[in-house]
PDB file of N, CA and C in Angstrom:
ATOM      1  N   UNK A   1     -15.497 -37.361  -6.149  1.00  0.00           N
ATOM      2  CA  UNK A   1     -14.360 -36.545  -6.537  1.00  0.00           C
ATOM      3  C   UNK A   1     -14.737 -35.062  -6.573  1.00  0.00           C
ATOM      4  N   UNK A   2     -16.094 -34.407  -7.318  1.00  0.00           N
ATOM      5  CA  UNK A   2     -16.073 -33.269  -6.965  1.00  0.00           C
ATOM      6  C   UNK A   2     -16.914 -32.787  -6.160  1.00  0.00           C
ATOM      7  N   UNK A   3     -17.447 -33.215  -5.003  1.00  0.00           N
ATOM      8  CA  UNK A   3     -17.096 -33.109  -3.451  1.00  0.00           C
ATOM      9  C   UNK A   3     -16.145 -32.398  -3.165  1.00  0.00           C
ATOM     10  N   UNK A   4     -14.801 -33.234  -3.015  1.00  0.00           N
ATOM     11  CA  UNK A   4     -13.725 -33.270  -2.230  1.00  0.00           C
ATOM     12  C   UNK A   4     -12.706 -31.869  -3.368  1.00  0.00           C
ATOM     13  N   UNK A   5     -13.566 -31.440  -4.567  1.00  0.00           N
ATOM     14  CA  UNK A   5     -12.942 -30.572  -5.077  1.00  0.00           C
ATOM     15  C   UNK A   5     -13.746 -29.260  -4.545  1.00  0.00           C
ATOM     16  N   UNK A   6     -14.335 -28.943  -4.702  1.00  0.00           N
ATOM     17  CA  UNK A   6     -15.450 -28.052  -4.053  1.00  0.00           C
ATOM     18  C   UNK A   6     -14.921 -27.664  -2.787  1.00  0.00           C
ATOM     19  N   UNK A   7     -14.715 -28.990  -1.426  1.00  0.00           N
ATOM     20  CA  UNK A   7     -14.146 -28.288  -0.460  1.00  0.00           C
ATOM     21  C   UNK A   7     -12.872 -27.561  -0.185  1.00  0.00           C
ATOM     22  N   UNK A   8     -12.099 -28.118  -1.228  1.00  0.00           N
ATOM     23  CA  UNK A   8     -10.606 -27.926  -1.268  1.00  0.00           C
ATOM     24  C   UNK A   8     -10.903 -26.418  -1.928  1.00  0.00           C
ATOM     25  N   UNK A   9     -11.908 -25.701  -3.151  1.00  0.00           N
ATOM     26  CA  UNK A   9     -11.843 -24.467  -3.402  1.00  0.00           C
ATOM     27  C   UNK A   9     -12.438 -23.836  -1.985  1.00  0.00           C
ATOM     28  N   UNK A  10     -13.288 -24.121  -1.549  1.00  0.00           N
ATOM     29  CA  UNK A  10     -13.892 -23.144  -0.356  1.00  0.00           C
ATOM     30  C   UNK A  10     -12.892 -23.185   0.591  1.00  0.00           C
ATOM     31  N   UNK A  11     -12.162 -24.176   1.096  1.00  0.00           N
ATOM     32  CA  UNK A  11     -11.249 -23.920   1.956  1.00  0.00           C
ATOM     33  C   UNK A  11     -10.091 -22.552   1.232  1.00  0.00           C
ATOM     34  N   UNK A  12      -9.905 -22.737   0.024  1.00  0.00           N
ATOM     35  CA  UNK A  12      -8.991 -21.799  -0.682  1.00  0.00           C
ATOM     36  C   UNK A  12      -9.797 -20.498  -0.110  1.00  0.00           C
ATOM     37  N   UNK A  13     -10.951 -20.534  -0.637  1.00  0.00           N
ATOM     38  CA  UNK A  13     -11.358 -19.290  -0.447  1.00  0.00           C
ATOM     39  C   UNK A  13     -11.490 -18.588   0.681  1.00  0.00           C
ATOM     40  N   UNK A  14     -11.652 -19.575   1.489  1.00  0.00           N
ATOM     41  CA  UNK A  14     -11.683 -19.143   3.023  1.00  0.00           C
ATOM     42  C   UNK A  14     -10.235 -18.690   3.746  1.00  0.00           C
ATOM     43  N   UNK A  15      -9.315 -18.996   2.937  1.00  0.00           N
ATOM     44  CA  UNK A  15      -7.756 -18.772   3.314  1.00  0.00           C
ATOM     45  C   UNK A  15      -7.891 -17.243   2.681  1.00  0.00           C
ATOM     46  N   UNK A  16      -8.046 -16.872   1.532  1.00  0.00           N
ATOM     47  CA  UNK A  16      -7.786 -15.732   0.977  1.00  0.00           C
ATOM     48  C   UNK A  16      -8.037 -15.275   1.491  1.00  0.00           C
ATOM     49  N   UNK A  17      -9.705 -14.801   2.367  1.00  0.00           N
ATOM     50  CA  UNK A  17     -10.080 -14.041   2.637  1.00  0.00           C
ATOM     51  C   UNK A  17      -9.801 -13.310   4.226  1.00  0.00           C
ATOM     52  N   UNK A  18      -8.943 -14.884   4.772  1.00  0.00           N
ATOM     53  CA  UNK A  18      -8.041 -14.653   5.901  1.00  0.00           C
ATOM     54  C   UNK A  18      -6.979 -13.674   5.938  1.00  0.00           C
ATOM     55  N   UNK A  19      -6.402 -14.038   4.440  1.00  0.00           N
ATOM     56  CA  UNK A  19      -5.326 -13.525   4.291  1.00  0.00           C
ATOM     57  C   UNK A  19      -5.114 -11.797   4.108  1.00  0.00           C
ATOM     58  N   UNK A  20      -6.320 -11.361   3.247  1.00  0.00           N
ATOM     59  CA  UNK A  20      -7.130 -10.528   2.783  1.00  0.00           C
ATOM     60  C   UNK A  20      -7.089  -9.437   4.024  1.00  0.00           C
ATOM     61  N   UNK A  21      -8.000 -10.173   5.156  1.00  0.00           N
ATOM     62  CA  UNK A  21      -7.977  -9.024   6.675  1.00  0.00           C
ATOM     63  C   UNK A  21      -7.480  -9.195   7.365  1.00  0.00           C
ATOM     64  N   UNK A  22      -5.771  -9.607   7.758  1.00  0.00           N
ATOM     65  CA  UNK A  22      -4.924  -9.466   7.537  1.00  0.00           C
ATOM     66  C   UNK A  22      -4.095  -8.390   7.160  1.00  0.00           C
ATOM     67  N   UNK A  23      -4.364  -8.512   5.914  1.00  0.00           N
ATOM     68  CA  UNK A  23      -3.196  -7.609   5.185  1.00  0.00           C
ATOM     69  C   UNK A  23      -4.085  -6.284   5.836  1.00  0.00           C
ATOM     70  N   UNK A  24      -5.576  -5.825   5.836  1.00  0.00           N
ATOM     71  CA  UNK A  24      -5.759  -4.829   6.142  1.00  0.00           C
ATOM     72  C   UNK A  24      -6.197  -4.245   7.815  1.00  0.00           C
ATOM     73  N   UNK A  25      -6.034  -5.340   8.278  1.00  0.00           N
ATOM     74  CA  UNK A  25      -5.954  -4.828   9.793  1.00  0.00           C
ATOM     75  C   UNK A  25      -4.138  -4.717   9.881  1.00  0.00           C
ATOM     76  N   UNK A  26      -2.857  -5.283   9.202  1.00  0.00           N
ATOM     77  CA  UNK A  26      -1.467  -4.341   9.580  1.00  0.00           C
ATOM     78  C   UNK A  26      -1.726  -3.413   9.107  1.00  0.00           C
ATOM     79  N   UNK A  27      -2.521  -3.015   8.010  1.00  0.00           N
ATOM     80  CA  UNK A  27      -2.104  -1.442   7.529  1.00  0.00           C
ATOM     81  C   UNK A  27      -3.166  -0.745   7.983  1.00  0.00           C
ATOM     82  N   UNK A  28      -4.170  -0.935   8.968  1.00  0.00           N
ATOM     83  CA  UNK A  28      -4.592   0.050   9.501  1.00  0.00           C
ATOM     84  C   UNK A  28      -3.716   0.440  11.328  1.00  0.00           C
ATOM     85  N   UNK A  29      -3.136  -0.564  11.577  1.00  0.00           N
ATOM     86  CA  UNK A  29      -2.162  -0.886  12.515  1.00  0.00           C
ATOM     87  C   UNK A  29      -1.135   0.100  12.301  1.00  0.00           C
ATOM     88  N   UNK A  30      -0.018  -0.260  10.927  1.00  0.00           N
ATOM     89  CA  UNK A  30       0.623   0.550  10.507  1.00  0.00           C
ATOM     90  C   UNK A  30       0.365   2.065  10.824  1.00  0.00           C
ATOM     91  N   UNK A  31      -1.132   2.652  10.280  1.00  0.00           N
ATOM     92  CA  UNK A  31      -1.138   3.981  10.204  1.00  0.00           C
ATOM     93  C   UNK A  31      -1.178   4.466  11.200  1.00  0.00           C
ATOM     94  N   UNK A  32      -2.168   3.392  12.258  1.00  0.00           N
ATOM     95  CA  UNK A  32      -2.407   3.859  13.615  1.00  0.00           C
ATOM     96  C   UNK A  32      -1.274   4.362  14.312  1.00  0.00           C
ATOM     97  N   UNK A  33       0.088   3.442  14.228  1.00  0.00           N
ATOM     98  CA  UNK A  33       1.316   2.929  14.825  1.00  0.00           C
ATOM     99  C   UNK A  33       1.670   4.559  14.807  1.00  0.00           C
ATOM    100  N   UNK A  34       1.341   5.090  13.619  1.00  0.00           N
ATOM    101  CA  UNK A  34       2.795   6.303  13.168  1.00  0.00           C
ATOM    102  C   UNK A  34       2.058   7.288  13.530  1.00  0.00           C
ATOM    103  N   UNK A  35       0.392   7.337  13.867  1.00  0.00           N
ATOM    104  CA  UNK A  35      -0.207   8.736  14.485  1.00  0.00           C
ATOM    105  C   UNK A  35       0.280   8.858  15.533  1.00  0.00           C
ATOM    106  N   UNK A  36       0.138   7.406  16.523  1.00  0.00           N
ATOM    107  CA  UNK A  36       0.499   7.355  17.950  1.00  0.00           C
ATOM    108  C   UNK A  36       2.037   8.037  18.387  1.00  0.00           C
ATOM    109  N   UNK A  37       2.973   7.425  17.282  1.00  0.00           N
ATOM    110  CA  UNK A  37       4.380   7.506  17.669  1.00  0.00           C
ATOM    111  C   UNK A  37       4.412   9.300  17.439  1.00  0.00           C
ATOM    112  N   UNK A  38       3.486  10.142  16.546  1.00  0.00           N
ATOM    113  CA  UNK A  38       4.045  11.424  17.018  1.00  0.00           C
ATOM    114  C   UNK A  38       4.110  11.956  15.461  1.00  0.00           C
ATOM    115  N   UNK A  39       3.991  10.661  14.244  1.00  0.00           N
ATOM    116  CA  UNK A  39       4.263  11.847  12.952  1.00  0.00           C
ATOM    117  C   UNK A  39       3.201  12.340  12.453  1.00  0.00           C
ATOM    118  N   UNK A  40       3.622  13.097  11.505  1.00  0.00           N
ATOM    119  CA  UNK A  40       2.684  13.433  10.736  1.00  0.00           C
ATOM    120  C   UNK A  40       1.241  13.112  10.118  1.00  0.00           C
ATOM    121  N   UNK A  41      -0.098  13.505   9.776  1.00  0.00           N
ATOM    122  CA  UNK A  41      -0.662  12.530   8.820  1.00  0.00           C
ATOM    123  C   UNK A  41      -0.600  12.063   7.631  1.00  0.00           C
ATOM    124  N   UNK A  42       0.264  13.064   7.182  1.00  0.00           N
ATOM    125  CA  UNK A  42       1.158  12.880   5.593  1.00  0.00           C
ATOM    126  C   UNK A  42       2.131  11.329   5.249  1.00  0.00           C
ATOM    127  N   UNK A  43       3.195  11.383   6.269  1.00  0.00           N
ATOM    128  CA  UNK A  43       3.595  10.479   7.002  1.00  0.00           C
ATOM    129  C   UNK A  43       2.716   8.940   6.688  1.00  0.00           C
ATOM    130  N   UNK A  44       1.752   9.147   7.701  1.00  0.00           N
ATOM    131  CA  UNK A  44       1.136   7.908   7.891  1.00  0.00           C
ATOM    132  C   UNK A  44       0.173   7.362   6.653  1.00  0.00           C
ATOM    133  N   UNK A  45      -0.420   8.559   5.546  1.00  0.00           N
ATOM    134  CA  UNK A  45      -1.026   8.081   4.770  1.00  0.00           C
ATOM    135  C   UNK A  45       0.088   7.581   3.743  1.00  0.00           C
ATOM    136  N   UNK A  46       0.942   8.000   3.743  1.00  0.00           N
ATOM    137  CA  UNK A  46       2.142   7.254   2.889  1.00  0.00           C
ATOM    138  C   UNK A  46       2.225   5.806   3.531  1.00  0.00           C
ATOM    139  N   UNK A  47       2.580   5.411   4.454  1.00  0.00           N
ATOM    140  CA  UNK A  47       2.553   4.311   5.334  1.00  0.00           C
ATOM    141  C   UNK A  47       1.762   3.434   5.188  1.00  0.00           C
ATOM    142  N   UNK A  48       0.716   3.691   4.582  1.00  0.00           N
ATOM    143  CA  UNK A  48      -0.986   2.919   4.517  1.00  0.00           C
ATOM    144  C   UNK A  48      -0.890   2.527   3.048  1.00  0.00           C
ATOM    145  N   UNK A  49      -0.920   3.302   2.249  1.00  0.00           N
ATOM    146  CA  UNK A  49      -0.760   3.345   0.858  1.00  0.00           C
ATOM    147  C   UNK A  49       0.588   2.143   0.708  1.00  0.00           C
ATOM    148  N   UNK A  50       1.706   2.472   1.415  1.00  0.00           N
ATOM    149  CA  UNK A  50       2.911   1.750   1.424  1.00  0.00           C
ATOM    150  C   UNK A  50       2.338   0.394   1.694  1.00  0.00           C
ATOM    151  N   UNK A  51       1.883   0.238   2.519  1.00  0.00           N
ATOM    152  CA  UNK A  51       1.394  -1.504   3.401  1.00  0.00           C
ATOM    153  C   UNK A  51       0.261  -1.870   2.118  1.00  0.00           C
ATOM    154  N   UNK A  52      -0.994  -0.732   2.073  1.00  0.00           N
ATOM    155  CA  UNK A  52      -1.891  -1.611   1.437  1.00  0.00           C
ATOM    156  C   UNK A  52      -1.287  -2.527  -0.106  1.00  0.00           C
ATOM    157  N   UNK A  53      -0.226  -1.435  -1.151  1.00  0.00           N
ATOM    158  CA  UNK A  53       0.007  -2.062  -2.059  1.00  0.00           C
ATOM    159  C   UNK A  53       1.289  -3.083  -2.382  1.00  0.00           C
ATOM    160  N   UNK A  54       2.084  -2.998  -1.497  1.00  0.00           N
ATOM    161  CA  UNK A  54       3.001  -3.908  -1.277  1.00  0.00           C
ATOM    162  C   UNK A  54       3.506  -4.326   0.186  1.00  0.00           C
ATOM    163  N   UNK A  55       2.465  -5.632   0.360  1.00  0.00           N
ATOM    164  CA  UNK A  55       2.031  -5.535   1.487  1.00  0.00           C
ATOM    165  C   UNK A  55       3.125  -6.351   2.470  1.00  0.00           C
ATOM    166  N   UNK A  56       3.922  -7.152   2.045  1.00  0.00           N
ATOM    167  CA  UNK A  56       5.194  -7.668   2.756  1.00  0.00           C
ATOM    168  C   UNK A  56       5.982  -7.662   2.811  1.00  0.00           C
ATOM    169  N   UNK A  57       6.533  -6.522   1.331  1.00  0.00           N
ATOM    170  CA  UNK A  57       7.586  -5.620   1.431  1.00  0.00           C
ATOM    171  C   UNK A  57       7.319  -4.375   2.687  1.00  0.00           C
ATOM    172  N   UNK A  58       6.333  -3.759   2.134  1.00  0.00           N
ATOM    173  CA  UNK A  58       5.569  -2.632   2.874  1.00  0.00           C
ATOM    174  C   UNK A  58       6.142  -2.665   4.628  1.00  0.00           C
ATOM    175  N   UNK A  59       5.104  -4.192   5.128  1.00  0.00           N
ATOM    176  CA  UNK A  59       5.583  -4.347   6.832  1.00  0.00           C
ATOM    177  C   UNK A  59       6.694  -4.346   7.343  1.00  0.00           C
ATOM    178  N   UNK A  60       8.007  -4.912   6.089  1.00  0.00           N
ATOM    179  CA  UNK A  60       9.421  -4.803   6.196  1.00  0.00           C
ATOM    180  C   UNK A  60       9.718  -3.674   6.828  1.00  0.00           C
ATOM    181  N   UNK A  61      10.010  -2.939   5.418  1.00  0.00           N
ATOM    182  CA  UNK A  61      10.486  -1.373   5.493  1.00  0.00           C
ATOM    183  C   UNK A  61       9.645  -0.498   6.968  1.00  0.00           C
ATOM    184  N   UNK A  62       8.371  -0.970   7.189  1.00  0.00           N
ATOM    185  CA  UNK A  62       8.020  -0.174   7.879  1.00  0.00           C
ATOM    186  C   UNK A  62       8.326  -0.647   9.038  1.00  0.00           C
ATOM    187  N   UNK A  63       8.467  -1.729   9.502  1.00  0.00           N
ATOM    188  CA  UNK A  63       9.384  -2.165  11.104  1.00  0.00           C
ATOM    189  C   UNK A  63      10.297  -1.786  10.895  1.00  0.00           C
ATOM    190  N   UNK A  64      11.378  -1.341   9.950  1.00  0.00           N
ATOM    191  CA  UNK A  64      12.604  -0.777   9.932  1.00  0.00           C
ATOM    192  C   UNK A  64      12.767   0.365  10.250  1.00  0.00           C
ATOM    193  N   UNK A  65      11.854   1.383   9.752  1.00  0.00           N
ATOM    194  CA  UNK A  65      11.953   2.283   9.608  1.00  0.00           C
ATOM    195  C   UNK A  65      11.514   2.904  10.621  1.00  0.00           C
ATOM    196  N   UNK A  66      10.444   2.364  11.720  1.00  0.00           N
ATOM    197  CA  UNK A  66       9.475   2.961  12.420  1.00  0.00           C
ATOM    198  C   UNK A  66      10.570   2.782  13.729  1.00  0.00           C
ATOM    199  N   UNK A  67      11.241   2.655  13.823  1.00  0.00           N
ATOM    200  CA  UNK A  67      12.109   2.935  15.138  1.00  0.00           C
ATOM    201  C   UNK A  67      13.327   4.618  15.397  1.00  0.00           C
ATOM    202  N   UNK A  68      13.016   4.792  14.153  1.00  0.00           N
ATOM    203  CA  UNK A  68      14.005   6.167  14.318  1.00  0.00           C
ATOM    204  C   UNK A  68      13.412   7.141  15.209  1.00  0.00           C
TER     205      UNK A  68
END
């Protein structure tokens, strides 16, 4: 039994940490996205800050927004 508990945490852990770079390869994506498209760096560090702390609201707003 704790075997099969052990793997079930490392698999957890191994998800987080998926999840983890992830979240920070979109928001270096993100920032990249908005140098390329032409704005500001002001702009884009808002953008980064935006993604890193709310990170699936963040990608929302910022596919929304990033088309104007």
């Amino acid at each position: 039994m704790s075997s099969s508990t052990g793997f079930l945490f490392s698999g957890m852990i191994v998800f987080a940490l998926l999840l983890s770079l992830l979240h920070i390869v979109l928001s270096i994506w993100a920032y990249k996205d908005c140098l390329r498209r032409g704005k500001s760096q002001e702009y884009a560090v808002i953008v980064l800050f935006g993604m890193l702390f709310f990170p699936v609201m963040g990608l929302i707003v910022y596919l929304v927004i990033r088309n104007d």
